[in-house]
C-alpha atoms as a PDB file:
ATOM      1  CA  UNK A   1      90.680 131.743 186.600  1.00  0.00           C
ATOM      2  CA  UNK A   2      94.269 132.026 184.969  1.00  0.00           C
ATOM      3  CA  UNK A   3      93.929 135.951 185.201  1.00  0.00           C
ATOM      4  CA  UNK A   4      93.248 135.548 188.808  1.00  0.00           C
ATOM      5  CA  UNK A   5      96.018 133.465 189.495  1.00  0.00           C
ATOM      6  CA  UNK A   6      98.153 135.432 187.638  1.00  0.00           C
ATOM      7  CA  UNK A   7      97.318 138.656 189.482  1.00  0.00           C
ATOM      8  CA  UNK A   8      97.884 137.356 192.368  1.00  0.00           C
ATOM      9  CA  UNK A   9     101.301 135.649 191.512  1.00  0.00           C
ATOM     10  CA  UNK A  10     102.140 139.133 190.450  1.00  0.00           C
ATOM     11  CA  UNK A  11     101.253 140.956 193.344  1.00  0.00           C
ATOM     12  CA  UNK A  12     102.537 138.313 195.213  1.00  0.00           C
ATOM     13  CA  UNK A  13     105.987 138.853 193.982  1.00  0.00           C
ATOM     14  CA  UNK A  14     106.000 142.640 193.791  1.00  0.00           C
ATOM     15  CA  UNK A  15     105.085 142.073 197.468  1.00  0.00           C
ATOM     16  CA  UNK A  16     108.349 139.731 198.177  1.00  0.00           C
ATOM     17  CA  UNK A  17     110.616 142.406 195.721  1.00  0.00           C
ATOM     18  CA  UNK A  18     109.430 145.555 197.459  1.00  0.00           C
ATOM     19  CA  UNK A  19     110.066 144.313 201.057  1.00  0.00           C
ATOM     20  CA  UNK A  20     113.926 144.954 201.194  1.00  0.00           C
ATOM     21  CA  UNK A  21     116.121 145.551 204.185  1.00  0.00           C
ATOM     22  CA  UNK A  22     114.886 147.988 206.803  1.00  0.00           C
ATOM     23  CA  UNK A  23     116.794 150.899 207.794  1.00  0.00           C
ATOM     24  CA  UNK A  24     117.664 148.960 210.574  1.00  0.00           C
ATOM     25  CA  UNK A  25     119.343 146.472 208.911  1.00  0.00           C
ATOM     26  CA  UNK A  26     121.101 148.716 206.750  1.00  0.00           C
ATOM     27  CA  UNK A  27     122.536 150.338 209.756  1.00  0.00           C
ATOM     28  CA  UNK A  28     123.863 147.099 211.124  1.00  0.00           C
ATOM     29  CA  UNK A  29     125.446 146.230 207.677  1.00  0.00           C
ATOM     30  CA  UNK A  30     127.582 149.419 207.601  1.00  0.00           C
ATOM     31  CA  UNK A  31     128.642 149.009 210.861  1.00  0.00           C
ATOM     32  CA  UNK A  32     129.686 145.461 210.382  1.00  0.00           C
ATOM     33  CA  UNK A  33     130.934 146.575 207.170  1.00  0.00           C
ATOM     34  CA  UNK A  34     133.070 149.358 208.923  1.00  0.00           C
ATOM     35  CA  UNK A  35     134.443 146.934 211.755  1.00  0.00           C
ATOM     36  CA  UNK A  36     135.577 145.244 209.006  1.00  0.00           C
ATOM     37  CA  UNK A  37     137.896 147.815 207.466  1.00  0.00           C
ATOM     38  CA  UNK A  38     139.152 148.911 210.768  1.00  0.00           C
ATOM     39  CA  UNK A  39     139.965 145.156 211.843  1.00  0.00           C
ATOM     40  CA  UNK A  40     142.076 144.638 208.503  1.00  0.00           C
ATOM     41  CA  UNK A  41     143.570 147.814 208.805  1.00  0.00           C
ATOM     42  CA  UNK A  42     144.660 147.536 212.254  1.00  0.00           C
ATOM     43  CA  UNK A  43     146.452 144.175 211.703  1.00  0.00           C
ATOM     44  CA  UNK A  44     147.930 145.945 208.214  1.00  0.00           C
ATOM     45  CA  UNK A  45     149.619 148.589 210.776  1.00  0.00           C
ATOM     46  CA  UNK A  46     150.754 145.816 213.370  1.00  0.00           C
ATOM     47  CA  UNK A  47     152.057 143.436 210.523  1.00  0.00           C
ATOM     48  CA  UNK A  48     154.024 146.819 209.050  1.00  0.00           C
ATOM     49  CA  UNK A  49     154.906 147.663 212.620  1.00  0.00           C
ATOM     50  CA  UNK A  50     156.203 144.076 213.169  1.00  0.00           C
ATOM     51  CA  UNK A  51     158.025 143.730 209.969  1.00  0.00           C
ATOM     52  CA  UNK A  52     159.611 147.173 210.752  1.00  0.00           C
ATOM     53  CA  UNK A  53     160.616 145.654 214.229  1.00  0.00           C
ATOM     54  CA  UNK A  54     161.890 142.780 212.758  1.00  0.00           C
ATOM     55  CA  UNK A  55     164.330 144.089 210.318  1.00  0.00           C
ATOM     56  CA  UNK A  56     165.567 147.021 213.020  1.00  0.00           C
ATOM     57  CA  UNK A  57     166.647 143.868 215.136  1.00  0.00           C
ATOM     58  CA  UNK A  58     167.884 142.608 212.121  1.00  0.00           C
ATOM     59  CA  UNK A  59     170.223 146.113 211.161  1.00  0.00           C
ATOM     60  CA  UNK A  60     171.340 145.604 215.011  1.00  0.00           C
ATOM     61  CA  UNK A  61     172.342 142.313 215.361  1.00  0.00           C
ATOM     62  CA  UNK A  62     173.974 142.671 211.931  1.00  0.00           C
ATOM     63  CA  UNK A  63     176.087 145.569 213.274  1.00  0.00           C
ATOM     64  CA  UNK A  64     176.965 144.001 216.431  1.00  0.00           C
ATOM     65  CA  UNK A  65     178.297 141.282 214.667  1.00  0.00           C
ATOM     66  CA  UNK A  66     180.449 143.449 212.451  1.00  0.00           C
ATOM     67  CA  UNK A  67     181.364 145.343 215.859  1.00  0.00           C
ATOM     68  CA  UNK A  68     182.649 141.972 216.912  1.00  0.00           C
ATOM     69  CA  UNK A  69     184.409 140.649 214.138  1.00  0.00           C
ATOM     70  CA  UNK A  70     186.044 144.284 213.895  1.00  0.00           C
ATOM     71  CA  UNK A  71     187.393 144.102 217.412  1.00  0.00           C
ATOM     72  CA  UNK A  72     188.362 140.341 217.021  1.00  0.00           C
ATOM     73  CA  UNK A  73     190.934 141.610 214.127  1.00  0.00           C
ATOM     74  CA  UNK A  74     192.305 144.206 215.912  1.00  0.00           C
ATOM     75  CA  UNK A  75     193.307 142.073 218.704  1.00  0.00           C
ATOM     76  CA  UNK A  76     194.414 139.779 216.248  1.00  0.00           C
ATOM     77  CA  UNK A  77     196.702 142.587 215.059  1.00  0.00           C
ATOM     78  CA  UNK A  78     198.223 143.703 218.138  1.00  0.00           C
ATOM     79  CA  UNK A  79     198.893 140.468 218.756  1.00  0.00           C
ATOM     80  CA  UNK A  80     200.630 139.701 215.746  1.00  0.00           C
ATOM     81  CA  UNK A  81     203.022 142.861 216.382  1.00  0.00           C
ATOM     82  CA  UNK A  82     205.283 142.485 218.665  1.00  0.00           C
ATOM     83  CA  UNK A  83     206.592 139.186 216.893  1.00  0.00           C
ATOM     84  CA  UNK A  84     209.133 139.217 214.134  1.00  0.00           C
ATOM     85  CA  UNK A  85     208.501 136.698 211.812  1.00  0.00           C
END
C-alpha cells in the first residue's frame, strides 16, 4: 500500500512540475515584459527632455538678467558723466 501511494504521489507531482506555462502565456509575459521597458524608457527620455528644458530656461533667464543688470550700469554711467564731482 505505501508503494502505491508513493507512485502515485510521484506521478502526481511530476504531473504538477511538467505542466508549465503555455506558449500562450509566454507570449503574454514578453509582451508585458516589453511594455515595460518601453514605458520606463519613454519617461527616461521625457524626464531627460524636461531636465534639458529646464536648465535651457534656466541659461536664459540667467542671461537676461545679466542683460539687465549690464544695461542698468551703463545708464548708471552716462548718468554719472556729465556731473563734476
Amino acid at each position: 500500500m505505501k508503494k502505491v501511494l508513493f507512485m502515485t504521489a510521484v506521478i502526481g507531482s511530476m504531473a504538477i512540475v511538467s505542466c508549465g506555462p503555455s506558449a500562450e502565456e509566454k507570449a503574454a509575459a514578453e509582451q508585458a515584459r516589453l511594455d515595460s521597458i518601453t514605458q520606463a524608457e519613454k519617461a527616461y527620455n521625457d524626464s531627460l527632455a524636461a531636465a534639458e528644458a529646464a536648465a535651457a530656461a534656466a541659461e536664459a533667464e540667467a542671461a537676461a538678467q545679466d542683460s539687465a543688470a549690464t544695461a542698468t550700469e551703463e545708464g548708471a554711467e552716462e548718468g554719472h558723466e556729465g556731473h563734476a564731482h
